[in-house]
C-alpha atoms as a PDB file:
ATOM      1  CA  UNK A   1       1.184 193.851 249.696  1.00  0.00           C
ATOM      2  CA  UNK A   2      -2.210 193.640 247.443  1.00  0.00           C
ATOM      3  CA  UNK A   3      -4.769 194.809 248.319  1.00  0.00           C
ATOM      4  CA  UNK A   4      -8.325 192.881 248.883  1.00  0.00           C
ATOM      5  CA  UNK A   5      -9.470 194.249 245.114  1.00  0.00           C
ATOM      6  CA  UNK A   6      -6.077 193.425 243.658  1.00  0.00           C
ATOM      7  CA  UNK A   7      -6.260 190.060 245.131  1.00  0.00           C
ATOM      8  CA  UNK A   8     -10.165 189.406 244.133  1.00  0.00           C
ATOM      9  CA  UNK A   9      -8.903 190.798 240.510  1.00  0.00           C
ATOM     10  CA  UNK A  10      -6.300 188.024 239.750  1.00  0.00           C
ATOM     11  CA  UNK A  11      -8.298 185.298 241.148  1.00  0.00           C
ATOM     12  CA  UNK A  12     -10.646 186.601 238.810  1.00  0.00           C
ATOM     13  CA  UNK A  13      -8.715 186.023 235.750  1.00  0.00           C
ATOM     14  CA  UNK A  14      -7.344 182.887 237.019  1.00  0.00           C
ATOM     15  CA  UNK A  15     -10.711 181.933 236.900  1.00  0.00           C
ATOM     16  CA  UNK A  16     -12.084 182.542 233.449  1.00  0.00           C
ATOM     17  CA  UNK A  17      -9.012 181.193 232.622  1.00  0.00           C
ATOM     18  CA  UNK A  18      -9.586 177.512 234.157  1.00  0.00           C
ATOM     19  CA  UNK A  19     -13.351 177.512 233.812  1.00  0.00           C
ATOM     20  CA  UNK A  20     -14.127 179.470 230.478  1.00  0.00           C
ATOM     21  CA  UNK A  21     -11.330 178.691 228.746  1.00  0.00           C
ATOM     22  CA  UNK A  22     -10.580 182.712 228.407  1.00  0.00           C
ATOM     23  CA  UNK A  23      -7.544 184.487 227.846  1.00  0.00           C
ATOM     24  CA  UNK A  24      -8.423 187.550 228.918  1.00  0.00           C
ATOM     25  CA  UNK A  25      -5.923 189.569 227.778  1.00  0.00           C
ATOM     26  CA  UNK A  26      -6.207 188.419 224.502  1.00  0.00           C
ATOM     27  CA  UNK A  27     -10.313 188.808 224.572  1.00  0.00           C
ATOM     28  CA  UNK A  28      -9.882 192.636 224.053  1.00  0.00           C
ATOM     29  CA  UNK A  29     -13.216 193.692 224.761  1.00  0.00           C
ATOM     30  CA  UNK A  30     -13.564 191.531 228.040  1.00  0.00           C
ATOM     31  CA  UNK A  31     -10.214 192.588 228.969  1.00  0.00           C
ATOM     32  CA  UNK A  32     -11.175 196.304 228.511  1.00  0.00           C
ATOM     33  CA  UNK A  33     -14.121 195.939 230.521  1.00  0.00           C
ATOM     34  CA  UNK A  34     -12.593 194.334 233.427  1.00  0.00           C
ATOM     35  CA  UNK A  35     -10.013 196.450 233.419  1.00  0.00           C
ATOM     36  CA  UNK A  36     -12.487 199.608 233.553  1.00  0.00           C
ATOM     37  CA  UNK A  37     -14.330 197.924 236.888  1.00  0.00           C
ATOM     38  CA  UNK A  38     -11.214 197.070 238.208  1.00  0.00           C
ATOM     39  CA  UNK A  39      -9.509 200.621 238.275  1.00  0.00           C
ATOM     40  CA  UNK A  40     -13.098 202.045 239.469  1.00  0.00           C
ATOM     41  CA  UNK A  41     -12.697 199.186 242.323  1.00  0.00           C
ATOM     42  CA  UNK A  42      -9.484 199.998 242.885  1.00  0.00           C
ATOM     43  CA  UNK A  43     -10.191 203.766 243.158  1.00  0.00           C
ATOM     44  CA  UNK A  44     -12.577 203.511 245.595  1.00  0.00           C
ATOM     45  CA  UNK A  45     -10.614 201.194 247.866  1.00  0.00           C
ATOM     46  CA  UNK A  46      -7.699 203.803 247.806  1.00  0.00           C
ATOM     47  CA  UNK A  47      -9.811 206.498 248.681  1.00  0.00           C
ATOM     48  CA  UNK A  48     -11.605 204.536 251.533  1.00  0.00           C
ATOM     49  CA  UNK A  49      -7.826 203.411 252.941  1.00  0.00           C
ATOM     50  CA  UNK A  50      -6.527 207.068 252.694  1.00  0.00           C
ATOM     51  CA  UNK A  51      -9.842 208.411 254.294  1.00  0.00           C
ATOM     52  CA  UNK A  52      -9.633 206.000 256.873  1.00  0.00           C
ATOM     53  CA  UNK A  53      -5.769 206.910 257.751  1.00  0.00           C
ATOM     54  CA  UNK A  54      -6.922 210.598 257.869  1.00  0.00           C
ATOM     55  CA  UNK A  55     -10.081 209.627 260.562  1.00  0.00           C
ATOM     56  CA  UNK A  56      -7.575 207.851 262.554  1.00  0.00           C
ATOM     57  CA  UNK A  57      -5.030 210.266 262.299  1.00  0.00           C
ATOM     58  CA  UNK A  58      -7.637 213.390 263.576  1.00  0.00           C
ATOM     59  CA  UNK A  59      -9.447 211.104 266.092  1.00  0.00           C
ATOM     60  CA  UNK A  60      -5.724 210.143 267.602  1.00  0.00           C
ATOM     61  CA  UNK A  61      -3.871 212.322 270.219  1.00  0.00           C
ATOM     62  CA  UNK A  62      -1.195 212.657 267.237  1.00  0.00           C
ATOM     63  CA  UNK A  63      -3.468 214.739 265.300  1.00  0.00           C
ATOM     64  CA  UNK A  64      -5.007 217.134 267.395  1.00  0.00           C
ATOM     65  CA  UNK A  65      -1.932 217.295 269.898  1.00  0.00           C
ATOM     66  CA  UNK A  66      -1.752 221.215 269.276  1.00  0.00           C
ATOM     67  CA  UNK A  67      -0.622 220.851 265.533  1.00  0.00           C
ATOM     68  CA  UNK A  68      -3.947 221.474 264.314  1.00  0.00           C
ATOM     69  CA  UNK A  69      -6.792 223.349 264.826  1.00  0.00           C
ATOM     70  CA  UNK A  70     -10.101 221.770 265.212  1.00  0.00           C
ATOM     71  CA  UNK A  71     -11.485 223.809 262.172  1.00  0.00           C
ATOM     72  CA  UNK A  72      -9.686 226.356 259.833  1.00  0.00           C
ATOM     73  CA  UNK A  73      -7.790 223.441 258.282  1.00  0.00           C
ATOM     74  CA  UNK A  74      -9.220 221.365 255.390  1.00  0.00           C
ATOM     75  CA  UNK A  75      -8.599 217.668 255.091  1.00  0.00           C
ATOM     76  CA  UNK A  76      -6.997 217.860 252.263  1.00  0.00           C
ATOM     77  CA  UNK A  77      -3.897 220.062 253.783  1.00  0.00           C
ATOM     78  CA  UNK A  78      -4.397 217.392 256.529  1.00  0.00           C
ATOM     79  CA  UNK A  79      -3.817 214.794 254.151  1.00  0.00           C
ATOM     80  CA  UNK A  80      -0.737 216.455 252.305  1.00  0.00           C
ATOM     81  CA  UNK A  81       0.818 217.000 255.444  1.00  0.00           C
ATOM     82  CA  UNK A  82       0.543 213.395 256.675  1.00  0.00           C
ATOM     83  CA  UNK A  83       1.500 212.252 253.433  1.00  0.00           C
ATOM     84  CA  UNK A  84      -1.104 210.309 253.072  1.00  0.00           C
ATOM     85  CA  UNK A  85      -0.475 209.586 249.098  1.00  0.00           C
ATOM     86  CA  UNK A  86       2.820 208.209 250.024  1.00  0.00           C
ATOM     87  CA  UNK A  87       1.749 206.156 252.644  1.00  0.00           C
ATOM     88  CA  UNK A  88      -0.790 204.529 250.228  1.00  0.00           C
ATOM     89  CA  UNK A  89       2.016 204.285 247.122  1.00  0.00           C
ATOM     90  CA  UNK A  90       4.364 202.566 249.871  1.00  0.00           C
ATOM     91  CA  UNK A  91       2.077 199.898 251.397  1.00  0.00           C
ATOM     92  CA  UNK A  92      -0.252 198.817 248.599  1.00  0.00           C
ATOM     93  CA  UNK A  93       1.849 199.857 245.108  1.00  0.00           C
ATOM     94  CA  UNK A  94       0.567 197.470 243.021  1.00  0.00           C
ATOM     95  CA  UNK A  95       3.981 194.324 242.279  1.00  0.00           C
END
């Protein structure tokens, strides 16, 4: 599965290759650039799906069915635990 920025990203280059006449990997410096927004972009998505996951996870009766305190435990440990790195690697790993 892509996700949206993945998606917007190769429409992107389909784009400036149709329209401008650009291959962009062979534009170096264009292709650098985009490439620097698009892991930035893609960074932020990832941490807004994996911060999402966690909200849902603390506001559901699964997180806070006695397995958790409501404070002494960080979300990070929170996130570890759920394994919320592998549930982001799993769903969205880039094809």
């Amino acid at each position: 599965m892509k996700t949206a920025v993945e998606w917007f990203a190769s429409k992107q280059y389909d784009l400036a290759r149709r329209i401008y006449k650009i291959d962009i990997i062979k534009d170096t410096k264009y292709y650098e650039e985009l490439n620097d927004i698009l892991r930035q972009a893609l960074d932020l998505e990832k941490q807004q799906i994996l911060d999402a996951r966690l909200d849902g996870f603390k506001n559901s009766a699964e997180g806070w069915n006695g397995e958790y305190p409501f404070e002494g435990i960080t979300d990070y440990y929170i996130s570890l635990d759920i394994k919320n790195d592998d549930y982001y690697n799993e769903t969205f790993k880039s094809e």
